[in-house]
PDB file of N, CA and C in Angstrom:
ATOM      1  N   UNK A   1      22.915   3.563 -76.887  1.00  0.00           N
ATOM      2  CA  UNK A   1      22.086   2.367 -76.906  1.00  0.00           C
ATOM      3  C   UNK A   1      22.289   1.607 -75.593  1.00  0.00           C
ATOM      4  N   UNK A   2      21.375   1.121 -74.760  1.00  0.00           N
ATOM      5  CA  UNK A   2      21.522   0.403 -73.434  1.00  0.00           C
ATOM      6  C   UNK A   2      20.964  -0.841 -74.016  1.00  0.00           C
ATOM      7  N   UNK A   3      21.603  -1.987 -73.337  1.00  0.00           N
ATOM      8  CA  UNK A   3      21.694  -3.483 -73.265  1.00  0.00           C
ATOM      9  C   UNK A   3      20.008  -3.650 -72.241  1.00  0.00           C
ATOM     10  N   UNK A   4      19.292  -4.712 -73.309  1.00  0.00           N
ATOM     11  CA  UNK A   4      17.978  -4.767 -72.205  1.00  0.00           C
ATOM     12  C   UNK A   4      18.814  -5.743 -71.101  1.00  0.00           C
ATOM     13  N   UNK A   5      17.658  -5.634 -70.226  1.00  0.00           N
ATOM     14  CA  UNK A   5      17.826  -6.552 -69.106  1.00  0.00           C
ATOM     15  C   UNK A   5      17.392  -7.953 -69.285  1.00  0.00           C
ATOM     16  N   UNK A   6      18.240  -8.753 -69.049  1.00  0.00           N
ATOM     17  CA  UNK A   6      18.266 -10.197 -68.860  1.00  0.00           C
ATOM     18  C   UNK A   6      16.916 -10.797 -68.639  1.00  0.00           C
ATOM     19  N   UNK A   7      16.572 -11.665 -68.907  1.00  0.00           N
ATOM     20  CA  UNK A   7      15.192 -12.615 -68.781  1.00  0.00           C
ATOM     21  C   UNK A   7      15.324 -13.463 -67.213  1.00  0.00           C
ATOM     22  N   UNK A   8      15.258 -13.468 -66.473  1.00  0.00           N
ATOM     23  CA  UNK A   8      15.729 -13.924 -64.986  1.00  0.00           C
ATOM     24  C   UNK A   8      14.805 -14.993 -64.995  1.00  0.00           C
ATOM     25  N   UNK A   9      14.226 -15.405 -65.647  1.00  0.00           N
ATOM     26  CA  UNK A   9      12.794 -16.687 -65.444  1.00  0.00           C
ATOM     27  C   UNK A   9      14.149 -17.973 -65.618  1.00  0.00           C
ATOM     28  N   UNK A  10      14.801 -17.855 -66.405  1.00  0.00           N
ATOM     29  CA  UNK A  10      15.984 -18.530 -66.717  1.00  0.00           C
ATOM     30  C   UNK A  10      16.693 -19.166 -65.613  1.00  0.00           C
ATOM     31  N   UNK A  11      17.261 -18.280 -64.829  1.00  0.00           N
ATOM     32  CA  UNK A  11      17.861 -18.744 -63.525  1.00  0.00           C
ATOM     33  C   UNK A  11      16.843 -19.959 -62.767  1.00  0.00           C
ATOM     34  N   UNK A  12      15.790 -19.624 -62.584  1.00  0.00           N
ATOM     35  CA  UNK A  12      15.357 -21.327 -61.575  1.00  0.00           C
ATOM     36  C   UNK A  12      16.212 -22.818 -62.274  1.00  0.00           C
ATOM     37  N   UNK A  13      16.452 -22.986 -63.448  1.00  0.00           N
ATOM     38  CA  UNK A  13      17.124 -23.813 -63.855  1.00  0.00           C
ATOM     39  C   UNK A  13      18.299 -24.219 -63.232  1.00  0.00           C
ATOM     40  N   UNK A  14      19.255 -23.164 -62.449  1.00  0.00           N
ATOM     41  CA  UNK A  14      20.303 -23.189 -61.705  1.00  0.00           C
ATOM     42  C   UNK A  14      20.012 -23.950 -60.442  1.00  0.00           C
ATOM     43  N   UNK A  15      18.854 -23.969 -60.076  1.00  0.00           N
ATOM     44  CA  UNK A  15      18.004 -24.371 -58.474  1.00  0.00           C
ATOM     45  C   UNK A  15      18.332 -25.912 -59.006  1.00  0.00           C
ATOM     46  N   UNK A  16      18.833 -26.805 -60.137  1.00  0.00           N
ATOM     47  CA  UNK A  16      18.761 -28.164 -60.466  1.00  0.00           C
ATOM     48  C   UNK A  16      19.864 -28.784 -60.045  1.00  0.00           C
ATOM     49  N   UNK A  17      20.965 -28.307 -59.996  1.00  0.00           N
ATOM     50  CA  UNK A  17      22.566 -28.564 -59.403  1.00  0.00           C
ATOM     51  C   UNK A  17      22.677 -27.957 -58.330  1.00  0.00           C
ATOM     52  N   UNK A  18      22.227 -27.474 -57.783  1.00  0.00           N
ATOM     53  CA  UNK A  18      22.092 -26.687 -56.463  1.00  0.00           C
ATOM     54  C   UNK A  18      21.695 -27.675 -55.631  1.00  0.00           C
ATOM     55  N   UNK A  19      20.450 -28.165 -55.336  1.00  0.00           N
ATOM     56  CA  UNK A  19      19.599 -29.082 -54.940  1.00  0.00           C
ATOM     57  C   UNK A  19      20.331 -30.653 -55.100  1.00  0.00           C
ATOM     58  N   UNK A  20      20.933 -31.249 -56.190  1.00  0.00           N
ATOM     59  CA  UNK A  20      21.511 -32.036 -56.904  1.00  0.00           C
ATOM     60  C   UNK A  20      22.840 -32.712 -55.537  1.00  0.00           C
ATOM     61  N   UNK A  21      23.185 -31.524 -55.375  1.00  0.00           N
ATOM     62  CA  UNK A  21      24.962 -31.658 -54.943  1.00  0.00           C
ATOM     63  C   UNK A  21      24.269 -31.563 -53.211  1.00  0.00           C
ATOM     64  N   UNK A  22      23.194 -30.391 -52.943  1.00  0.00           N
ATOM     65  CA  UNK A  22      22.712 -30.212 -51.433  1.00  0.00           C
ATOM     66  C   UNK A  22      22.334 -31.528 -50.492  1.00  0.00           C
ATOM     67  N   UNK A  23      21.513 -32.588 -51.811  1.00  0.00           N
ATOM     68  CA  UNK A  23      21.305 -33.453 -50.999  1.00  0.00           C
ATOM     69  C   UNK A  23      21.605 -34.976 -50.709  1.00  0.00           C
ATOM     70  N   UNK A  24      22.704 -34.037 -49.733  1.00  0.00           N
ATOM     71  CA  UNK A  24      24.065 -35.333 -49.313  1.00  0.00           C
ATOM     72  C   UNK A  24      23.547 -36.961 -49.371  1.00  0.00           C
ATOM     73  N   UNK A  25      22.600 -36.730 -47.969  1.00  0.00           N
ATOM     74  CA  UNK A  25      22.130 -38.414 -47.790  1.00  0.00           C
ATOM     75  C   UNK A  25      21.761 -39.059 -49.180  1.00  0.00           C
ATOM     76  N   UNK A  26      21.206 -38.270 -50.158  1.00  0.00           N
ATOM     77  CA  UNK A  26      21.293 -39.161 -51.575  1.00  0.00           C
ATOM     78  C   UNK A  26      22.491 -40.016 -52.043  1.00  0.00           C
ATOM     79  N   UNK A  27      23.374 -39.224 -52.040  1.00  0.00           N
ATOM     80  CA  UNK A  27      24.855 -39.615 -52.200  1.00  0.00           C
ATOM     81  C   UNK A  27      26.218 -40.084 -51.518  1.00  0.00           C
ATOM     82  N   UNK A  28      25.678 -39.941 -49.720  1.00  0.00           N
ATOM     83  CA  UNK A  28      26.883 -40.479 -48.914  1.00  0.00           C
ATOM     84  C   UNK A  28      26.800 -41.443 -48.863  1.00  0.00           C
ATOM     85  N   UNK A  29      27.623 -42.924 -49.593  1.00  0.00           N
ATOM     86  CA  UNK A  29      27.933 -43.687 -49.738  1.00  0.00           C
ATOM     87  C   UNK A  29      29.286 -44.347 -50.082  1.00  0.00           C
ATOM     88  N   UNK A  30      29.636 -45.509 -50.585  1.00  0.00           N
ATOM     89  CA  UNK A  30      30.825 -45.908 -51.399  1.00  0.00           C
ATOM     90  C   UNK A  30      30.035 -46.322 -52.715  1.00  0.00           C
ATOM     91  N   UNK A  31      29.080 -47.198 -52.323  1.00  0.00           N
ATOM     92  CA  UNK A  31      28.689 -48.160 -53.767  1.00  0.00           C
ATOM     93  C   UNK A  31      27.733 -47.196 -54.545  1.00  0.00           C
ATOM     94  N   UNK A  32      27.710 -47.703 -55.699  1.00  0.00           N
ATOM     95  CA  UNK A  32      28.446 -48.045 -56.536  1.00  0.00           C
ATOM     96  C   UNK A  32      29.841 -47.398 -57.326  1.00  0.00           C
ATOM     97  N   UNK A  33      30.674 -47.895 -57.265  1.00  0.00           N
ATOM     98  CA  UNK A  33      32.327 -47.685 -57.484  1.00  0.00           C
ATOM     99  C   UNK A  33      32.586 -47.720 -59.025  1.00  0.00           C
ATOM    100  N   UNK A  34      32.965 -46.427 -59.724  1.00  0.00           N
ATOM    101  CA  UNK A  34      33.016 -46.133 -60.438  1.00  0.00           C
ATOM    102  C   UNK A  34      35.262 -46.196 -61.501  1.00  0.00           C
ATOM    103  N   UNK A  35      34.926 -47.253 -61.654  1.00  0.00           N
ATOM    104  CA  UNK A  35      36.761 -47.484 -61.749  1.00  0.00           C
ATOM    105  C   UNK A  35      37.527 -47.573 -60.384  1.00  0.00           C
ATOM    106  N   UNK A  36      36.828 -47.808 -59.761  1.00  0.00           N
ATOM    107  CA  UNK A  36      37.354 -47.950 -58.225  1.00  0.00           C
ATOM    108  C   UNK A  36      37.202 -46.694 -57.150  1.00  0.00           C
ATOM    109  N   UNK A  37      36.584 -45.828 -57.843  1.00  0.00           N
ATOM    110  CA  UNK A  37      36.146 -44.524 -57.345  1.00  0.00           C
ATOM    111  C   UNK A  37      34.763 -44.479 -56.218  1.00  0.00           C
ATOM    112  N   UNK A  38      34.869 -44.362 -55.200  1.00  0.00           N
ATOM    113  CA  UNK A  38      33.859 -43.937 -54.625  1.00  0.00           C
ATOM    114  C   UNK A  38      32.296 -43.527 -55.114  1.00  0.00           C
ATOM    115  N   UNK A  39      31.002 -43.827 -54.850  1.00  0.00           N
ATOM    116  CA  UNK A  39      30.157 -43.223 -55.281  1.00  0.00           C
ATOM    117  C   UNK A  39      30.217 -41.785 -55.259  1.00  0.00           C
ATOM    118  N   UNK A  40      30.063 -41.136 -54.104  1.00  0.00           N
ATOM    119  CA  UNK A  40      30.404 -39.889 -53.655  1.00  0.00           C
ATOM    120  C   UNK A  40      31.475 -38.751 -54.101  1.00  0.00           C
ATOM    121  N   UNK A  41      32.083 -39.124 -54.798  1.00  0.00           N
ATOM    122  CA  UNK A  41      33.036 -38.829 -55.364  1.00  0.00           C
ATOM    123  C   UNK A  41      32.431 -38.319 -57.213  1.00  0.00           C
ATOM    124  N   UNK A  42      32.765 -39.638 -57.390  1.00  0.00           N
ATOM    125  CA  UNK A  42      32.046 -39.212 -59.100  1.00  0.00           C
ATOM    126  C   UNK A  42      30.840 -38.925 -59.117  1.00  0.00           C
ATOM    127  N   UNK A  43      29.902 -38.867 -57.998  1.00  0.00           N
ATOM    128  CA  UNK A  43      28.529 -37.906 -58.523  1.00  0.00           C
ATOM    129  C   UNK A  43      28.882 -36.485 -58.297  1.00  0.00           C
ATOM    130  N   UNK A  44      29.317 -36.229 -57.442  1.00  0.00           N
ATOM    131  CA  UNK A  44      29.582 -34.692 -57.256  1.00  0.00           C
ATOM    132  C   UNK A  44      30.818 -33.966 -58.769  1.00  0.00           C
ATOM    133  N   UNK A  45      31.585 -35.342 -58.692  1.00  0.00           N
ATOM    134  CA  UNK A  45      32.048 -34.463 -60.409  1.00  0.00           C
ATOM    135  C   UNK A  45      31.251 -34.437 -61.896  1.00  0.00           C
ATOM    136  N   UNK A  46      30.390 -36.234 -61.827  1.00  0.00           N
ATOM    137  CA  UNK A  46      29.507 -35.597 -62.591  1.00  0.00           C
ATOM    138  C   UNK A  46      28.587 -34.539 -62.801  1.00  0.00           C
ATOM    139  N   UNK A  47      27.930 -34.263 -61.301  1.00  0.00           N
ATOM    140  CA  UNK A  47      27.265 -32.753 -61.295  1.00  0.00           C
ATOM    141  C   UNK A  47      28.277 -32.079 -61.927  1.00  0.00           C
ATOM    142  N   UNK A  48      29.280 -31.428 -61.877  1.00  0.00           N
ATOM    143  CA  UNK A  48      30.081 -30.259 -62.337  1.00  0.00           C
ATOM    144  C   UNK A  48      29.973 -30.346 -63.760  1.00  0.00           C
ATOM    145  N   UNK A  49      30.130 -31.719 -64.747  1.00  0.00           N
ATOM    146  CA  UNK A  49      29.870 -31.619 -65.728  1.00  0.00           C
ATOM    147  C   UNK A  49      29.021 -31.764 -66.026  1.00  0.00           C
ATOM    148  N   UNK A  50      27.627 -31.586 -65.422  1.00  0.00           N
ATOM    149  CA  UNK A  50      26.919 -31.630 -66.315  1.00  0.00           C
ATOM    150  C   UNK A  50      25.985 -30.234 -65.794  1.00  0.00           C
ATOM    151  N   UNK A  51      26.398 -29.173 -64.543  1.00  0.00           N
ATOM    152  CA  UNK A  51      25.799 -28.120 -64.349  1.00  0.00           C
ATOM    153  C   UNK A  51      26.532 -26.842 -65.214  1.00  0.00           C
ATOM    154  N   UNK A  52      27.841 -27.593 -65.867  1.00  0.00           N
ATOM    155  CA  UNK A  52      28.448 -26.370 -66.735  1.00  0.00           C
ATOM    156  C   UNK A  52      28.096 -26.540 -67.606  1.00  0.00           C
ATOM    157  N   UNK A  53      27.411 -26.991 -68.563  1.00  0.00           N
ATOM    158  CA  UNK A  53      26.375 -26.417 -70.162  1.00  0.00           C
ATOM    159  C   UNK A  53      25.380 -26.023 -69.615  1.00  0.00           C
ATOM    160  N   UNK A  54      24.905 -26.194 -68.538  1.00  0.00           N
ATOM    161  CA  UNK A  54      23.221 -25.839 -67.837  1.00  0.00           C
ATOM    162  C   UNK A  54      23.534 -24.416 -67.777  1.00  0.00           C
ATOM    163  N   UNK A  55      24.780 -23.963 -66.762  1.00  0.00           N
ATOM    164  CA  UNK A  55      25.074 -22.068 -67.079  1.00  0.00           C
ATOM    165  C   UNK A  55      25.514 -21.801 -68.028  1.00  0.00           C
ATOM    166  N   UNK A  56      25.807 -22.674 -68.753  1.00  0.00           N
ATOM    167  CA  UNK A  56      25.967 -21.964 -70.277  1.00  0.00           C
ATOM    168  C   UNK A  56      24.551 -22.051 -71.024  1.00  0.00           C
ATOM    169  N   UNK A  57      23.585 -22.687 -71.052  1.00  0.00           N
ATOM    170  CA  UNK A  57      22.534 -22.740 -71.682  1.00  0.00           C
ATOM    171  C   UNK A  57      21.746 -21.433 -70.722  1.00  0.00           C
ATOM    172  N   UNK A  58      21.679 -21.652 -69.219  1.00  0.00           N
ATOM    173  CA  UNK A  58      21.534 -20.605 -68.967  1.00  0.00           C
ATOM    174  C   UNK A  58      21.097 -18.715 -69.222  1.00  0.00           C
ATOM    175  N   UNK A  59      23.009 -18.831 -69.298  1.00  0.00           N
ATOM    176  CA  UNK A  59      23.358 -17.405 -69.734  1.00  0.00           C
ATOM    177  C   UNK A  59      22.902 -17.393 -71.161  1.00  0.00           C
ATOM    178  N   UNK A  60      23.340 -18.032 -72.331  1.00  0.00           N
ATOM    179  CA  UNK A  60      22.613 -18.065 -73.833  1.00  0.00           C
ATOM    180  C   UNK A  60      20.344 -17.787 -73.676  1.00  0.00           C
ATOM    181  N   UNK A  61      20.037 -18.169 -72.815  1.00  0.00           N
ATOM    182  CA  UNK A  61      18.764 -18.081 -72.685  1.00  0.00           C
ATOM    183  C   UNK A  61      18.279 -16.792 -72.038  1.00  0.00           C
ATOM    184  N   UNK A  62      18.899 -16.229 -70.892  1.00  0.00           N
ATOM    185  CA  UNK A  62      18.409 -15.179 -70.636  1.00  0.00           C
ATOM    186  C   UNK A  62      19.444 -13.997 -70.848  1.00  0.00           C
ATOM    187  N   UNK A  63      20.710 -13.896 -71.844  1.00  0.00           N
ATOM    188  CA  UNK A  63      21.133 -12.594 -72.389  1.00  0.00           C
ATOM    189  C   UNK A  63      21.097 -12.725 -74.220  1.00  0.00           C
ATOM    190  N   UNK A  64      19.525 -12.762 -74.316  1.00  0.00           N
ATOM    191  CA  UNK A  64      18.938 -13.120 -76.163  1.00  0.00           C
ATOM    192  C   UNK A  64      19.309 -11.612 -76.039  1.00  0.00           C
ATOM    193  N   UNK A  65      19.584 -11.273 -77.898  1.00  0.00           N
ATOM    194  CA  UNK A  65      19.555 -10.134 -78.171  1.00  0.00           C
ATOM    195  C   UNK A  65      18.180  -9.898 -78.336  1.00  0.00           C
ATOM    196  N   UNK A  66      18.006  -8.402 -78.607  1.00  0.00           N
ATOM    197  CA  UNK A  66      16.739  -8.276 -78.718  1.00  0.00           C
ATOM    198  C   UNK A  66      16.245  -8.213 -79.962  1.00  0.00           C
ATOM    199  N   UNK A  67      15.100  -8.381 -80.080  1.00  0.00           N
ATOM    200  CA  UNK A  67      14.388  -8.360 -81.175  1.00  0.00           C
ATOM    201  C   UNK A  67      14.532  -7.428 -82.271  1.00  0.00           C
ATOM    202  N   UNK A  68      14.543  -7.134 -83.156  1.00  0.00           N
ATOM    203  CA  UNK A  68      14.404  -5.788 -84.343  1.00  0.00           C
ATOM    204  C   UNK A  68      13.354  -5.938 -85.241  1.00  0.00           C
TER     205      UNK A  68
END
């Protein structure tokens, strides 16, 4: 039995944190200070949490079993 191939339409979703984190001048700043944290700082970690359920929703979306 061979494993179908993945649904790849899925992946452009990845292009959202990609783009997100790429474009610096959005985010090189200080303000607004997050517990005393830098802007720049906690957006780039919020990206991380919030692009890791995106590859997990991801991968769940384009390795479906197949149909029967």
């Amino acid at each position: 039995m061979t494993t179908p191939a993945p649904d790849t339409r899925w992946y452009w979703l990845l292009t959202i944190p990609f783009i997100a984190v790429l474009a610096l001048p959005l985010y090189n700043r200080v303000e607004p200070t997050f517990f005393g944290m830098p802007f720049f700082y906690w957006y780039q970690m919020l990206c991380v949490v919030l692009a890791s359920p995106l590859v997990a929703l991801v991968y769940k979306l384009s390795h479906r079993a197949p149909k029967k």
